[in-house]
Protein backbone atom coordinates (compact mmCIF):
# COMPACT_ATOMS: atom_id res chain seq x y z
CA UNK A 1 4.15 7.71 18.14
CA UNK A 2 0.29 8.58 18.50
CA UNK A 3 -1.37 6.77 21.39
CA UNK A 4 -2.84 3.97 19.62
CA UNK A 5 -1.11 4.30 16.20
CA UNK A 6 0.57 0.73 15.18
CA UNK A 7 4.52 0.89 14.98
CA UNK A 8 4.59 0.19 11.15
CA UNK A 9 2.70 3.43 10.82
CA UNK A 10 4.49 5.52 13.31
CA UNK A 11 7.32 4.06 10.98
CA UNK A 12 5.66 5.05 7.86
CA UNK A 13 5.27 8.43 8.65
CA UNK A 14 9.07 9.55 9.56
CA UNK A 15 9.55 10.81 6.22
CA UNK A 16 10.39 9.72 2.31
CA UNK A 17 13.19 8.07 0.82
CA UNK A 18 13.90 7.93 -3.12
CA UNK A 19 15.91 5.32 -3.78
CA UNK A 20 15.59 1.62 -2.95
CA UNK A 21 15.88 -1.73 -4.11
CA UNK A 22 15.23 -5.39 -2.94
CA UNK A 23 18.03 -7.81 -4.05
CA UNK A 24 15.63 -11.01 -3.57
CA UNK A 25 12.55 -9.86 -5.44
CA UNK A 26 14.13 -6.97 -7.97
CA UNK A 27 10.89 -5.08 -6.91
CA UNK A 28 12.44 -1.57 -6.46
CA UNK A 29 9.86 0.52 -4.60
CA UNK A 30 11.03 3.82 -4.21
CA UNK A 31 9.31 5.20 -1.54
CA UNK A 32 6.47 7.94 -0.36
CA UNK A 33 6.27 10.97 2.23
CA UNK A 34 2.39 11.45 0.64
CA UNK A 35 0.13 10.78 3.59
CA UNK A 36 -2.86 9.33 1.56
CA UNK A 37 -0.02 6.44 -0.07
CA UNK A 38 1.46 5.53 3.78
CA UNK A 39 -2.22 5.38 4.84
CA UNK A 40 -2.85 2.92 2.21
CA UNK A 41 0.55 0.91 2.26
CA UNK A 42 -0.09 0.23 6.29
CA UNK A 43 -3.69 -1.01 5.63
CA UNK A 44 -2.33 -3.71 2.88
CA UNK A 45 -0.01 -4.95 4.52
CA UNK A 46 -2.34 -5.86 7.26
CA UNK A 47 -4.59 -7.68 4.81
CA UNK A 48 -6.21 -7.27 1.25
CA UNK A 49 -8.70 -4.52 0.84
CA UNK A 50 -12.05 -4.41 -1.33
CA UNK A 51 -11.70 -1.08 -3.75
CA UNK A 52 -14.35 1.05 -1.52
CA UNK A 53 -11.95 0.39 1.67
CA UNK A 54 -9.18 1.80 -0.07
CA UNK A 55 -11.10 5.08 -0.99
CA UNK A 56 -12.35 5.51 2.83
CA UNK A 57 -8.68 4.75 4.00
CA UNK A 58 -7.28 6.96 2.07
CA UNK A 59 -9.28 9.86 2.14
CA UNK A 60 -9.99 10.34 -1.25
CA UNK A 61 -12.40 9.12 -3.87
CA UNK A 62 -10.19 7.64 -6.35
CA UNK A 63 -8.90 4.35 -5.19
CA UNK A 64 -7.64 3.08 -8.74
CA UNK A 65 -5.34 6.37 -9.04
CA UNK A 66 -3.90 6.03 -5.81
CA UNK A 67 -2.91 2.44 -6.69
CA UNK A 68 -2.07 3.72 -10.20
CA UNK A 69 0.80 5.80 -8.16
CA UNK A 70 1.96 3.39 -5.97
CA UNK A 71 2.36 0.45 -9.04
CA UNK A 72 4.66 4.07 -10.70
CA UNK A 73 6.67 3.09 -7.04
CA UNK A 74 7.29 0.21 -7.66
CA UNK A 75 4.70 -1.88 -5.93
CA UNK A 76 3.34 -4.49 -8.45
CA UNK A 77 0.45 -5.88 -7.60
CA UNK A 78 -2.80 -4.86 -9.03
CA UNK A 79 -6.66 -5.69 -7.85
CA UNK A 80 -8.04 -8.89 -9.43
CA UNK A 81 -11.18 -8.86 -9.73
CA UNK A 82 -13.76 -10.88 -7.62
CA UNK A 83 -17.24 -12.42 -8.13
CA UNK A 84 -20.39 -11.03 -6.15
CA UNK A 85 -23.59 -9.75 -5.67
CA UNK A 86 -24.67 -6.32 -5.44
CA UNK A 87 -27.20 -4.79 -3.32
CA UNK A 88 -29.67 -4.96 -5.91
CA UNK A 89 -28.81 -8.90 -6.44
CA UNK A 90 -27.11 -8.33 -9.75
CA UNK A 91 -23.45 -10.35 -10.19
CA UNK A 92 -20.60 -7.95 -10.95
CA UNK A 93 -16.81 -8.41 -10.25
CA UNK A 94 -15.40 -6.34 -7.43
CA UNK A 95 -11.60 -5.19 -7.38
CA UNK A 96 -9.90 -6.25 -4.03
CA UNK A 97 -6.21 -4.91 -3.55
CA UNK A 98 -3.33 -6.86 -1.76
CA UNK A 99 0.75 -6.55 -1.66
CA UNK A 100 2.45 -9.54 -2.69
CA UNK A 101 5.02 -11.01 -1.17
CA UNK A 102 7.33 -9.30 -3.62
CA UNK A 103 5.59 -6.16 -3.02
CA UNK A 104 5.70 -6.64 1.39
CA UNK A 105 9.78 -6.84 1.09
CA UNK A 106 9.99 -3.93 -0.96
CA UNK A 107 8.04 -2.20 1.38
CA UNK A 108 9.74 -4.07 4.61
CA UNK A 109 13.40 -3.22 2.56
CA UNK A 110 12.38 0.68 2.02
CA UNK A 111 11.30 0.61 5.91
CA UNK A 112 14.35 -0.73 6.60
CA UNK A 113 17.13 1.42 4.91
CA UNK A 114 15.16 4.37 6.24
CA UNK A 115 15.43 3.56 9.67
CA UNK A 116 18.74 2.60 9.07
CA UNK A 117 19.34 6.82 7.98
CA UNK A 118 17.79 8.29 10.83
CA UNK A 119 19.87 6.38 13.33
């Protein structure tokens, strides 16, 4: 593990699995190796993220897509939209991503059964 890189990352990163299910939620998330998607996945399950954060986490410019791939998973969740103001004072609806709990023991039951291989 990278000095000052969380566990759940250091987890993240050990490699992809393709086949997983979660017998309490029936979420079946089946994993990622992509480096962009375990970026992402660590950030939300630390706490919801406006659209713009996912983009800058991620490295990429295409937020929606990204999520687009994950939800083909197996995560379910998508942004809902949120009320505010822009810089110009106009109101428009922001998208804010978060992981359900549905979504956080499909990710927590994917973590698990890969650890549970490369013992």
């Amino acid at each position: 593990m990278d000095k000052g890189q969380s566990p759940l990352f250091a987890e993240l990163t050990l490699g992809a699995d393709t086949q997983d299910s979660t017998a309490q939620s029936g979420v079946k998330f089946t994993g990622t190796d992509n480096p962009r998607h375990l970026r992402v996945i660590h950030a939300l399950m630390t706490r919801p993220r406006k659209r713009e954060e996912i983009d800058r986490i991620a490295g990429a410019s295409n937020g929606p897509e990204l999520m687009a791939e994950l939800r083909r998973r197996g995560i379910s969740r998508k942004a809902r939209r949120v009320p505010g103001i822009d810089r110009d004072g106009y109101p428009i609806k922001f998208g804010i991503y978060e992981f359900n709990d549905d979504d956080r023991r499909a990710v927590n039951a994917w973590l698990s059964k890969r650890n549970r291989k490369g013992s």
